[in-house]
PDB file of N, CA and C in Angstrom:
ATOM      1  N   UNK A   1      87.821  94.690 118.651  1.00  0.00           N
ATOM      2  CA  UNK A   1      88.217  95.462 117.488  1.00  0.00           C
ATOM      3  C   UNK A   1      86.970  95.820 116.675  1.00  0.00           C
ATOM      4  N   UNK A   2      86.920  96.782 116.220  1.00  0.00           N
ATOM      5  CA  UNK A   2      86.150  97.107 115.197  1.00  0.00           C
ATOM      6  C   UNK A   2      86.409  98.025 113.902  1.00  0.00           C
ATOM      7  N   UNK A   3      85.867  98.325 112.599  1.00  0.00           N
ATOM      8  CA  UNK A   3      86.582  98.813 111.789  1.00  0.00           C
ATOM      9  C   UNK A   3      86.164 100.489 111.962  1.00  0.00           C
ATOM     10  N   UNK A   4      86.714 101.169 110.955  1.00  0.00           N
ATOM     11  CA  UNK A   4      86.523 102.320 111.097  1.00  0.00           C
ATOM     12  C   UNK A   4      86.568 102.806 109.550  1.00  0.00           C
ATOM     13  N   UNK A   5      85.678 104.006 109.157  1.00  0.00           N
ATOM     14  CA  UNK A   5      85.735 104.378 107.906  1.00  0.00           C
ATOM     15  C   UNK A   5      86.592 105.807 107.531  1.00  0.00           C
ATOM     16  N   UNK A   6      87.519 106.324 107.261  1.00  0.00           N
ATOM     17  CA  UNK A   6      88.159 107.023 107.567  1.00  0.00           C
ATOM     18  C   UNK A   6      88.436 108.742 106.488  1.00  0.00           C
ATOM     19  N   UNK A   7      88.988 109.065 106.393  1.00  0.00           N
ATOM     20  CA  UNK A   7      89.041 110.293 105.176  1.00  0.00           C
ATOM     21  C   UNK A   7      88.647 110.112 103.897  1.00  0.00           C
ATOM     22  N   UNK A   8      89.079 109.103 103.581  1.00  0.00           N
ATOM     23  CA  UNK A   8      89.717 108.928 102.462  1.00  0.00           C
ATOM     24  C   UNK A   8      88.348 108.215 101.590  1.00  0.00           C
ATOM     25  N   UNK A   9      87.274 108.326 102.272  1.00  0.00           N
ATOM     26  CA  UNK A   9      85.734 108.162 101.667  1.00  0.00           C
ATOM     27  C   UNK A   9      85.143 109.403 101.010  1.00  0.00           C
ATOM     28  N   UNK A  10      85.292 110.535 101.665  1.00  0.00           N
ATOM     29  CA  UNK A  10      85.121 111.746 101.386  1.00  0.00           C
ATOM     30  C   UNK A  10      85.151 112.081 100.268  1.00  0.00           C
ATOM     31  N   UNK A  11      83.975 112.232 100.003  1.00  0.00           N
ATOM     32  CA  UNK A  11      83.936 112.956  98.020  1.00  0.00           C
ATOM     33  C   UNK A  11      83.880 111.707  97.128  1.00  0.00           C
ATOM     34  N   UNK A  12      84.229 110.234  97.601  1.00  0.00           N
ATOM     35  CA  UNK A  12      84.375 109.170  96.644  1.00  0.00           C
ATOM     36  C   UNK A  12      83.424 108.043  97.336  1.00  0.00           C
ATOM     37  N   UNK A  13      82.585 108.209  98.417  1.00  0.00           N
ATOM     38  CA  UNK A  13      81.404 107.514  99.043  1.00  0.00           C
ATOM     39  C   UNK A  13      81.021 106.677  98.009  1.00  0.00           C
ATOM     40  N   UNK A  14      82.058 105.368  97.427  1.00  0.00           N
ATOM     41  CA  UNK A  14      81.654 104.058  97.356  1.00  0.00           C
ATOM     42  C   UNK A  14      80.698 103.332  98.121  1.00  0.00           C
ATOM     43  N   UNK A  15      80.019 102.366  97.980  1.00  0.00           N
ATOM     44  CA  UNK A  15      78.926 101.820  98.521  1.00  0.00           C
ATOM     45  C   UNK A  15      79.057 100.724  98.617  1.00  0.00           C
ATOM     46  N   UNK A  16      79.854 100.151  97.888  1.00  0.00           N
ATOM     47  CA  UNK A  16      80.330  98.729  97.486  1.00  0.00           C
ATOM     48  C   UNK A  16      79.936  97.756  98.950  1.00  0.00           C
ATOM     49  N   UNK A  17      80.643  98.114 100.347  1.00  0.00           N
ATOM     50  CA  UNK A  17      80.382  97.675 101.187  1.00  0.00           C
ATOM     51  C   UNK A  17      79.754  97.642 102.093  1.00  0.00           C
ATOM     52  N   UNK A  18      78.383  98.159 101.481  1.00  0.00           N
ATOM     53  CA  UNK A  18      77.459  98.449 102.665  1.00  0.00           C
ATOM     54  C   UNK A  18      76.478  96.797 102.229  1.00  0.00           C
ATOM     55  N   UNK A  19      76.527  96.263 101.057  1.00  0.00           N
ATOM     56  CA  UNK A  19      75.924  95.093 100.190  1.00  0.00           C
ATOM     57  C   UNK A  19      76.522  93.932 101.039  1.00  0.00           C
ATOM     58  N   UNK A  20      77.296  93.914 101.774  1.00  0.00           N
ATOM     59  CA  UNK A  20      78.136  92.785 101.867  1.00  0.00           C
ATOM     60  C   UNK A  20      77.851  92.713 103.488  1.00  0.00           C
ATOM     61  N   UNK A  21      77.801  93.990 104.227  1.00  0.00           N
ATOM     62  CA  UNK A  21      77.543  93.662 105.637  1.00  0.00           C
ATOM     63  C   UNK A  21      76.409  93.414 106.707  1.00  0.00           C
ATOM     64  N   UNK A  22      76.884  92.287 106.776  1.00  0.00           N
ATOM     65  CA  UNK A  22      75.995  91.384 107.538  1.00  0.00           C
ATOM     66  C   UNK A  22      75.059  91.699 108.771  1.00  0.00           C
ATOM     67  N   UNK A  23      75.711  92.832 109.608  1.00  0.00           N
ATOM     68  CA  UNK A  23      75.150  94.003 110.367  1.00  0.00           C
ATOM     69  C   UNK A  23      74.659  94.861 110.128  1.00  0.00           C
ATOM     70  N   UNK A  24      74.582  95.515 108.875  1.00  0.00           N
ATOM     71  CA  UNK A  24      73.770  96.897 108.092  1.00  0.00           C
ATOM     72  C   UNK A  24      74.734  97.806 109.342  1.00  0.00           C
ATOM     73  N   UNK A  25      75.824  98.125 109.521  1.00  0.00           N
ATOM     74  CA  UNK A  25      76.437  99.144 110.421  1.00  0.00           C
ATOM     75  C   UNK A  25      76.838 100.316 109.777  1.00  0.00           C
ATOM     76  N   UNK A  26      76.509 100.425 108.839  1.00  0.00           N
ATOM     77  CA  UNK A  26      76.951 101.508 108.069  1.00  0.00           C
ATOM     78  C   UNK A  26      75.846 102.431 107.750  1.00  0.00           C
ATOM     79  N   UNK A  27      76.448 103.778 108.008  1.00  0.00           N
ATOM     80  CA  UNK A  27      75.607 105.096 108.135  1.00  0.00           C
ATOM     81  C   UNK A  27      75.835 105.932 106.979  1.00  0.00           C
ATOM     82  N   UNK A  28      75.164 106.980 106.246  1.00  0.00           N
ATOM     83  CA  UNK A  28      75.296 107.763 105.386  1.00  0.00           C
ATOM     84  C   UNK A  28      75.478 109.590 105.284  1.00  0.00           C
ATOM     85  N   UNK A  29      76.419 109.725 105.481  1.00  0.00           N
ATOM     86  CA  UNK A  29      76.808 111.105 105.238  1.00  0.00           C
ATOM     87  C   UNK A  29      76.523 112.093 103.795  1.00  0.00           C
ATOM     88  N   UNK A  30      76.262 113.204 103.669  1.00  0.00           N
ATOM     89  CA  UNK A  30      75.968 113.762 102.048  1.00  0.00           C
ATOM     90  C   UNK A  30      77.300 113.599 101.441  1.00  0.00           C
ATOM     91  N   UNK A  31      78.261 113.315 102.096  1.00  0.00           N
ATOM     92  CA  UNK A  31      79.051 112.758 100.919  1.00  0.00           C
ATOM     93  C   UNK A  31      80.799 111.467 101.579  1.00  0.00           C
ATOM     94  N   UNK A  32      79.912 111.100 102.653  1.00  0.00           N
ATOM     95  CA  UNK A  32      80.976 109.958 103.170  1.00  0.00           C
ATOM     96  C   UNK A  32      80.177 108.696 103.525  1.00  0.00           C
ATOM     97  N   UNK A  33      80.774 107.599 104.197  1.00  0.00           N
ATOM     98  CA  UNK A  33      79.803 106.813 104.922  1.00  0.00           C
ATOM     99  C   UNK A  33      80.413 106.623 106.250  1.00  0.00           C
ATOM    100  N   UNK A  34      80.315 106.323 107.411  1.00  0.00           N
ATOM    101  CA  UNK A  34      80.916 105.972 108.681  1.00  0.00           C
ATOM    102  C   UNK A  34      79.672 104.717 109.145  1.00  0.00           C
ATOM    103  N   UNK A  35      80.907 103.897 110.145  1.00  0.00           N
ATOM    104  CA  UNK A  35      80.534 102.658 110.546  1.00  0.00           C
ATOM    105  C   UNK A  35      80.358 102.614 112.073  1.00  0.00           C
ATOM    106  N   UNK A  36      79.402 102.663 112.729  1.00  0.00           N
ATOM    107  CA  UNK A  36      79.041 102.610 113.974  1.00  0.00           C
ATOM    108  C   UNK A  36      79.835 101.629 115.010  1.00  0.00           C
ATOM    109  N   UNK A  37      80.871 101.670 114.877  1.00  0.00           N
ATOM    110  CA  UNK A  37      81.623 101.311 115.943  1.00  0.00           C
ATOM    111  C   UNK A  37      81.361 100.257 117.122  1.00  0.00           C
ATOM    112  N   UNK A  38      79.908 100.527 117.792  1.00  0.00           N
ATOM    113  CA  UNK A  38      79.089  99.667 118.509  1.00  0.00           C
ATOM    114  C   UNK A  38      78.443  98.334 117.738  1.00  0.00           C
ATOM    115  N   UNK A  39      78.262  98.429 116.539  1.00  0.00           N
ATOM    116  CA  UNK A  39      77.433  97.395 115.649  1.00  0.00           C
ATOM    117  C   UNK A  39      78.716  97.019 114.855  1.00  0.00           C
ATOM    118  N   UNK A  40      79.475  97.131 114.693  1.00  0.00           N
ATOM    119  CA  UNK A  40      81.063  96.076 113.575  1.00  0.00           C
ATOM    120  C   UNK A  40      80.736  95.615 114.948  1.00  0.00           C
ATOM    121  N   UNK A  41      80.940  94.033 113.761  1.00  0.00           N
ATOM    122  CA  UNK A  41      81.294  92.533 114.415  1.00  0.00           C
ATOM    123  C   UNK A  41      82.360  92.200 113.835  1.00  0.00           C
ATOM    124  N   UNK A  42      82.907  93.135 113.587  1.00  0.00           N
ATOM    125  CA  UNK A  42      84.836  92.726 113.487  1.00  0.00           C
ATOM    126  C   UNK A  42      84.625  91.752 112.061  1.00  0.00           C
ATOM    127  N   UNK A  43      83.830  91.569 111.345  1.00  0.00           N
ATOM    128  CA  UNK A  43      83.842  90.682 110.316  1.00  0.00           C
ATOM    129  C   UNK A  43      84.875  90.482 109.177  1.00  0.00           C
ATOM    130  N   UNK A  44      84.957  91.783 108.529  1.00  0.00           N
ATOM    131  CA  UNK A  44      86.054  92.398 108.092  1.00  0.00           C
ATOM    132  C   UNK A  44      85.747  92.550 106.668  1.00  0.00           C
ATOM    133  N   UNK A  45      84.298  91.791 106.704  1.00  0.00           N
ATOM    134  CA  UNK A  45      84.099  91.336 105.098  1.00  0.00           C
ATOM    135  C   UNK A  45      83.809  92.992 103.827  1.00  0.00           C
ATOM    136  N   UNK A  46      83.916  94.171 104.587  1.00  0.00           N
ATOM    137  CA  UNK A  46      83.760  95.465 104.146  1.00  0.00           C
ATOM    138  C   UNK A  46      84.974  95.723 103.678  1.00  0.00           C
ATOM    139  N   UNK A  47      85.936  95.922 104.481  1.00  0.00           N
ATOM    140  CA  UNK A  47      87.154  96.368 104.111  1.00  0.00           C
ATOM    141  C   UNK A  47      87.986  96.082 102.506  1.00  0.00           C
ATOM    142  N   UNK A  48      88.153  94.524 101.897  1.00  0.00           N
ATOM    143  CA  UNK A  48      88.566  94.614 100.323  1.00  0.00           C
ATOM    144  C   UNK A  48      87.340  95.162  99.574  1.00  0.00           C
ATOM    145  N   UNK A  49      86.430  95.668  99.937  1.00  0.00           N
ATOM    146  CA  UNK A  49      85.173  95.659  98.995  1.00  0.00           C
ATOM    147  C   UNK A  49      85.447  97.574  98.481  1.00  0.00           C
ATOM    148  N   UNK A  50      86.385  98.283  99.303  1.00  0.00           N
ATOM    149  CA  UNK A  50      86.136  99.517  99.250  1.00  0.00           C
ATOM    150  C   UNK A  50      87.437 100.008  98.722  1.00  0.00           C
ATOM    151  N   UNK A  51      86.923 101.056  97.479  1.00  0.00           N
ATOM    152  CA  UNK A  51      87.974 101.020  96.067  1.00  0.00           C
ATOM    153  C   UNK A  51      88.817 102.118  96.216  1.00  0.00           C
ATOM    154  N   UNK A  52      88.471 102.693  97.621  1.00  0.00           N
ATOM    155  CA  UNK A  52      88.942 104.021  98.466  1.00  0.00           C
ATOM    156  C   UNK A  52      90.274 103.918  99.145  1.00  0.00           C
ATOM    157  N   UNK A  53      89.970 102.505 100.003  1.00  0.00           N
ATOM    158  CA  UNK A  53      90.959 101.947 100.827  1.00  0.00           C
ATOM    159  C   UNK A  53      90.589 102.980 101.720  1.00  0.00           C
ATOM    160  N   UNK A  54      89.197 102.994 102.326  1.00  0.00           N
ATOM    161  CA  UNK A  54      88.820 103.717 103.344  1.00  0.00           C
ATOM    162  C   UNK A  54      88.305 103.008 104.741  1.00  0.00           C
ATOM    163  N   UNK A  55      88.095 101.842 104.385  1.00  0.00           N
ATOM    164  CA  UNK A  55      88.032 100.800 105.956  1.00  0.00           C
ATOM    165  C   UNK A  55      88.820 100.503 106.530  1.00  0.00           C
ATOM    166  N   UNK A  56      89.186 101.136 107.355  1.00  0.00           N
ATOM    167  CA  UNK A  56      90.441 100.123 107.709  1.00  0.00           C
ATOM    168  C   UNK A  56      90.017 100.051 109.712  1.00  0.00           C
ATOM    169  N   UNK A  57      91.174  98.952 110.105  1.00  0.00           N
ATOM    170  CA  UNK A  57      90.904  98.317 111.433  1.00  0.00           C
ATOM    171  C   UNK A  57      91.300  99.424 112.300  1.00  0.00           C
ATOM    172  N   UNK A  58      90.519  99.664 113.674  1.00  0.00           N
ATOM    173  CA  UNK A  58      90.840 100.574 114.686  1.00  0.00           C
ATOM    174  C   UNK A  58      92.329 100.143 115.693  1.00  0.00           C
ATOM    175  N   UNK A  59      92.806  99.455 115.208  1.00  0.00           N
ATOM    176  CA  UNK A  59      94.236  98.866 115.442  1.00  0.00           C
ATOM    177  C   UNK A  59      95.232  99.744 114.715  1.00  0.00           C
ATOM    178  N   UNK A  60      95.105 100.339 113.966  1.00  0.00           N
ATOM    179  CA  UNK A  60      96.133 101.141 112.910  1.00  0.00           C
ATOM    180  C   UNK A  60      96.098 102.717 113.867  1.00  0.00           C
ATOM    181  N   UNK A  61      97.837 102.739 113.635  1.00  0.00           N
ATOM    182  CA  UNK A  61      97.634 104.331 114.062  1.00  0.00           C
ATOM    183  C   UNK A  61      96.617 105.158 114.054  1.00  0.00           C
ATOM    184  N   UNK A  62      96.312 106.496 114.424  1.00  0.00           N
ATOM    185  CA  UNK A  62      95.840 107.191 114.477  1.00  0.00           C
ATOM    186  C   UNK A  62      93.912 107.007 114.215  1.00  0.00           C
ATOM    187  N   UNK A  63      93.964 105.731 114.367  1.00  0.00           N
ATOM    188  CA  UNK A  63      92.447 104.930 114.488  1.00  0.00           C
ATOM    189  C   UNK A  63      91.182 105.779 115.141  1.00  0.00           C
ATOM    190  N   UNK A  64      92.230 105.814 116.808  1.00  0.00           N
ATOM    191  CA  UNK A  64      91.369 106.586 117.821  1.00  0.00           C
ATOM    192  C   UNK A  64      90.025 107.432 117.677  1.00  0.00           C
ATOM    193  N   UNK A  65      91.009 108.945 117.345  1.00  0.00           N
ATOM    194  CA  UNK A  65      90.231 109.549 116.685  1.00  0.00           C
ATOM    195  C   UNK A  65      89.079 109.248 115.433  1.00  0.00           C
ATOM    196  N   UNK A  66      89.813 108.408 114.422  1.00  0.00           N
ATOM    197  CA  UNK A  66      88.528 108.238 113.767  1.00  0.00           C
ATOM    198  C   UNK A  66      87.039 106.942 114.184  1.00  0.00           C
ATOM    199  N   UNK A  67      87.401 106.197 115.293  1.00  0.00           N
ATOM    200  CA  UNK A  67      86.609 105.874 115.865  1.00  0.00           C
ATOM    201  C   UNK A  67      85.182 106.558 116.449  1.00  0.00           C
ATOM    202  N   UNK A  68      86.230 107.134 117.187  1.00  0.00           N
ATOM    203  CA  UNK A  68      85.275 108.464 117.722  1.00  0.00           C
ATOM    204  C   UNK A  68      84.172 109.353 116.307  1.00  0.00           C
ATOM    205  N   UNK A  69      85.276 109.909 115.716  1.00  0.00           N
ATOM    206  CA  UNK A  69      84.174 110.406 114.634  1.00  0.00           C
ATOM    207  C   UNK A  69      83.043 109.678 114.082  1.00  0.00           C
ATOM    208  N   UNK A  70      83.842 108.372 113.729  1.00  0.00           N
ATOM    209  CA  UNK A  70      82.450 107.464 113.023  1.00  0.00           C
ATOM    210  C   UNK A  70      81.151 107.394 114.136  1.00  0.00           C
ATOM    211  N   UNK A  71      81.494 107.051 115.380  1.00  0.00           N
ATOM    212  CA  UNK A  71      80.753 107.311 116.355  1.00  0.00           C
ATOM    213  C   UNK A  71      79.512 108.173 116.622  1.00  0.00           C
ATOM    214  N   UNK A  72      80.157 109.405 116.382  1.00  0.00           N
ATOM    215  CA  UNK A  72      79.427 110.437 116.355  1.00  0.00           C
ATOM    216  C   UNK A  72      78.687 110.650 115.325  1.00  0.00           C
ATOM    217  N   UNK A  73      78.953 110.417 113.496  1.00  0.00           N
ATOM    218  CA  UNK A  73      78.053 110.456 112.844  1.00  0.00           C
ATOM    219  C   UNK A  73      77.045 109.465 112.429  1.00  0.00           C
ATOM    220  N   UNK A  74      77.377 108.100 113.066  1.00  0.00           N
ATOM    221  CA  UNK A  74      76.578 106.874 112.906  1.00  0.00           C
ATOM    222  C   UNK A  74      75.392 107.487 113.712  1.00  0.00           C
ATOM    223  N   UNK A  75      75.617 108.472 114.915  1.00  0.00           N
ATOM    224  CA  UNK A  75      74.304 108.277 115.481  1.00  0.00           C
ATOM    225  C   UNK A  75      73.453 109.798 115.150  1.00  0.00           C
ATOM    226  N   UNK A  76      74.014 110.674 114.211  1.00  0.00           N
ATOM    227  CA  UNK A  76      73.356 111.409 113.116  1.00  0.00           C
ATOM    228  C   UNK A  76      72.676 111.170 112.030  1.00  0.00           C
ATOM    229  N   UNK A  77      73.324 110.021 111.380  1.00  0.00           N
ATOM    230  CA  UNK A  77      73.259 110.169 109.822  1.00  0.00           C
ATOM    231  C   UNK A  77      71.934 108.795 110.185  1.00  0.00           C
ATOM    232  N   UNK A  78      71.085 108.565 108.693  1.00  0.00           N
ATOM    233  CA  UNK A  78      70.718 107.293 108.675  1.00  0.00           C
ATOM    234  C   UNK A  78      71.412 106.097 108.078  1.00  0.00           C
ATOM    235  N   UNK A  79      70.809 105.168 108.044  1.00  0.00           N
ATOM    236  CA  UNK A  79      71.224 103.607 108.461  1.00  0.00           C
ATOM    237  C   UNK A  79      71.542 103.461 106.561  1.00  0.00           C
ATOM    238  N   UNK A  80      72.528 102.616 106.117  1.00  0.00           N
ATOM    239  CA  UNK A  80      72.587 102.893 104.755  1.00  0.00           C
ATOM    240  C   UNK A  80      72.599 101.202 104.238  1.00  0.00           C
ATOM    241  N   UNK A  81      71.524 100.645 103.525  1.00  0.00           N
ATOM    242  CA  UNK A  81      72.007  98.725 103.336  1.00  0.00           C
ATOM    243  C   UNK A  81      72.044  98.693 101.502  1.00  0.00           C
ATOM    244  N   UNK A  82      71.710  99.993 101.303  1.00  0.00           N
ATOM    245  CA  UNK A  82      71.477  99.631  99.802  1.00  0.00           C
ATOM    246  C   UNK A  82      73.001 100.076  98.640  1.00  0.00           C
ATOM    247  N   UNK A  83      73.526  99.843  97.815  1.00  0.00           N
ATOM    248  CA  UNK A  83      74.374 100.088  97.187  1.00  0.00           C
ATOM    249  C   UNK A  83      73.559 101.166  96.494  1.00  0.00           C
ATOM    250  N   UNK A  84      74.891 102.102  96.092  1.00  0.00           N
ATOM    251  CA  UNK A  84      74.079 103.125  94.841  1.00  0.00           C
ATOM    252  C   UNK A  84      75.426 104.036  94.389  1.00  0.00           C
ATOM    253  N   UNK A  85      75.076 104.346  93.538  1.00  0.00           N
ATOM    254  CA  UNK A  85      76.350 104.672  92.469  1.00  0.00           C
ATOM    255  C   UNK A  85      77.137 105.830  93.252  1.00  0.00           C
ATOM    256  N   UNK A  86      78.196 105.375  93.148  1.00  0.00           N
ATOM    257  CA  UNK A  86      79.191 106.486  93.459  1.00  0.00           C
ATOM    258  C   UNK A  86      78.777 108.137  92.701  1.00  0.00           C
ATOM    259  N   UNK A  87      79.459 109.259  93.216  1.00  0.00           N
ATOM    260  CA  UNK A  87      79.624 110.605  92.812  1.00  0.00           C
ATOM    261  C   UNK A  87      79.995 110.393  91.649  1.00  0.00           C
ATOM    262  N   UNK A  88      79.998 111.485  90.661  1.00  0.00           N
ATOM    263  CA  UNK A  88      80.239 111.425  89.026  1.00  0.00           C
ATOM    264  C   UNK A  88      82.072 111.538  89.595  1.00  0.00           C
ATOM    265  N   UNK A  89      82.460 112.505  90.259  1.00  0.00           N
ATOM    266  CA  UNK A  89      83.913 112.927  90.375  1.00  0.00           C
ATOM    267  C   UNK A  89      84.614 112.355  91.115  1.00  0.00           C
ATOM    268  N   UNK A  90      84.179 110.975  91.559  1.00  0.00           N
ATOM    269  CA  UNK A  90      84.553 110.081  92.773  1.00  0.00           C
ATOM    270  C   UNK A  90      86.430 109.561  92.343  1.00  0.00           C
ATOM    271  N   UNK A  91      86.254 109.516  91.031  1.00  0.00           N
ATOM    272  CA  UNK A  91      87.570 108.560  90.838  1.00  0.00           C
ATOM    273  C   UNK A  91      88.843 110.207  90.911  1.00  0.00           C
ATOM    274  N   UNK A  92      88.086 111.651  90.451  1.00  0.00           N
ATOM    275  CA  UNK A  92      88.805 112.781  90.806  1.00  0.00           C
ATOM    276  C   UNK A  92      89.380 112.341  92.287  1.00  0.00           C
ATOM    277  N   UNK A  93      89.083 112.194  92.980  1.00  0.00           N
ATOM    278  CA  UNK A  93      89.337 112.207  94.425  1.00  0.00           C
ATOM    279  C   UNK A  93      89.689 111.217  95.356  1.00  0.00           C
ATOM    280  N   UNK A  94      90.031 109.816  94.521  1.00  0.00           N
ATOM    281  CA  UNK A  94      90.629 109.277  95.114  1.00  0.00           C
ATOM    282  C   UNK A  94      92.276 109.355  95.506  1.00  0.00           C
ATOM    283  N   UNK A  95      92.639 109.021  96.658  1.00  0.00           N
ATOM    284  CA  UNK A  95      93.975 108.987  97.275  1.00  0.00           C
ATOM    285  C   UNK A  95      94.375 110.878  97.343  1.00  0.00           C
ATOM    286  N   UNK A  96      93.587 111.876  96.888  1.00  0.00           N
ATOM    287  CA  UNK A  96      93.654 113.280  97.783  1.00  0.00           C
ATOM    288  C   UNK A  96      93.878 113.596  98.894  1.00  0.00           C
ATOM    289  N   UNK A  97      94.621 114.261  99.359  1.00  0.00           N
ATOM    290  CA  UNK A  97      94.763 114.700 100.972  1.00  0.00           C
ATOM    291  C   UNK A  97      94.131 115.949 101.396  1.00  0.00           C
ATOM    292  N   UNK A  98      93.713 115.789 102.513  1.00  0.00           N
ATOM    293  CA  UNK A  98      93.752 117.515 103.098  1.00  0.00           C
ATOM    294  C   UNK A  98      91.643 117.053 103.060  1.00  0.00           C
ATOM    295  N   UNK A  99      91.333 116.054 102.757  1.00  0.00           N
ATOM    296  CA  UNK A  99      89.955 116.262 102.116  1.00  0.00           C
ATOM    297  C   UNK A  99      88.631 116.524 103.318  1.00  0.00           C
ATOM    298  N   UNK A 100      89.143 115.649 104.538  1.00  0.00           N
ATOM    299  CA  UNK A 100      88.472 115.901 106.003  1.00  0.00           C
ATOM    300  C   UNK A 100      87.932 118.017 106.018  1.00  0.00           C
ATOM    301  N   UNK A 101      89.281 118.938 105.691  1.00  0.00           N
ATOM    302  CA  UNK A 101      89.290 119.837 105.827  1.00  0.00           C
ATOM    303  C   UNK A 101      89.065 120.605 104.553  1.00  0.00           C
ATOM    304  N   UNK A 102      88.838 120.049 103.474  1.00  0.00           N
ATOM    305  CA  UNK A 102      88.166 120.898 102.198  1.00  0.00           C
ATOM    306  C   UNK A 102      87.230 120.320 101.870  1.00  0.00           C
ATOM    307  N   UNK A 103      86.419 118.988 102.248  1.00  0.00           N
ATOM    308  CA  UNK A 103      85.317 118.600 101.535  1.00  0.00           C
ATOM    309  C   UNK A 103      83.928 118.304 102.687  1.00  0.00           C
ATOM    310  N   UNK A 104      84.203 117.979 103.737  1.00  0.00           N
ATOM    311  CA  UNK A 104      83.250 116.933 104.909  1.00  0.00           C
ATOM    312  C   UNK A 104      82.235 117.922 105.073  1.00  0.00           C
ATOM    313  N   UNK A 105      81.204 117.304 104.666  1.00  0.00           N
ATOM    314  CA  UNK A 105      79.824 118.018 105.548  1.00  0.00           C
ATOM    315  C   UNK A 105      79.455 117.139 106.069  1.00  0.00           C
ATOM    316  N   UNK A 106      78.777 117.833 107.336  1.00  0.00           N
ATOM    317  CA  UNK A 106      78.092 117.385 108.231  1.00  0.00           C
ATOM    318  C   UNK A 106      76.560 116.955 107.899  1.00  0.00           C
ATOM    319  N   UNK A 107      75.984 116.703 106.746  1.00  0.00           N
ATOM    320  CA  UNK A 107      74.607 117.198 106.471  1.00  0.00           C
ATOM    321  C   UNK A 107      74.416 115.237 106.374  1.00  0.00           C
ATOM    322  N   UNK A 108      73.558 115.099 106.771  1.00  0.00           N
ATOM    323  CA  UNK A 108      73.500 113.393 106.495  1.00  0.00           C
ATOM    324  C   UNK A 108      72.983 113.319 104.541  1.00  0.00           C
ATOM    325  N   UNK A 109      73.184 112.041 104.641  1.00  0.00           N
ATOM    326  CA  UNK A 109      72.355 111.420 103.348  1.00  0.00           C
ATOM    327  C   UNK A 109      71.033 111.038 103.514  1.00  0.00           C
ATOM    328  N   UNK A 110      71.062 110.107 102.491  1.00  0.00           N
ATOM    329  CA  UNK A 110      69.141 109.996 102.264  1.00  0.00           C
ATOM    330  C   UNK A 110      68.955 108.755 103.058  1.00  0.00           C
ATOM    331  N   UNK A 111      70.399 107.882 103.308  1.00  0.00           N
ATOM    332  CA  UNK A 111      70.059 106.328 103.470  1.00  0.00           C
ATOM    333  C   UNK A 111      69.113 105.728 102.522  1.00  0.00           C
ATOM    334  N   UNK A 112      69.141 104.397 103.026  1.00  0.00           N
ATOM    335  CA  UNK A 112      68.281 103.266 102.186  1.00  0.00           C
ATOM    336  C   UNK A 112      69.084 102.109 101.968  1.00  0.00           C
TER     337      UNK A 112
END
């Protein structure tokens, strides 16, 4: 098993749990984070840390796919271990739908 970071980061790229993991598996998007799939050690210790309710286990429906995605941008984006303040409009956008398809760029972050 491993976790997966899913929509619902988008536009509200909390950081909270990148401080806590013990693997540094977490990657940085210009405005999401995704978790390299190959590096989760199933720990789990990310998942209550994120105010998004955007970690969740690749055991949950429709997981698959976002496996795969995190996949693909873990090995784009850089490596992310440092906390740093959320977006000014982050709390705008929590629990929004539709956001994969009105907000996601592809452009990485700065990491750190």
């Amino acid at each position: 098993m491993t976790y997966i970071v899913n929509d619902a980061c988008i536009s509200c790229k909390y950081t909270d749990c990148v401080e806590v993991c013990p693997v540094d598996c977490f990657y940085e998007g210009e405005n999401m984070l995704v978790i390299h799939p190959d590096e989760c050690i199933d720990c789990g210790v990310c998942e209550p840390e994120c105010p998004a309710d955007a970690i969740r286990p690749d055991t949950e429906p429709d997981a698959e796919k976002w496996v795969e995605f995190n996949r693909k941008y873990a090995e784009l984006w850089p490596v992310i271990i440092t906390r740093k303040d959320p977006p000014p409009d982050a709390k705008e956008h929590e629990g929004e739908a539709g956001k994969l398809e009105k907000y996601f760029s592809e452009s990485p972050g700065t990491g750190g």
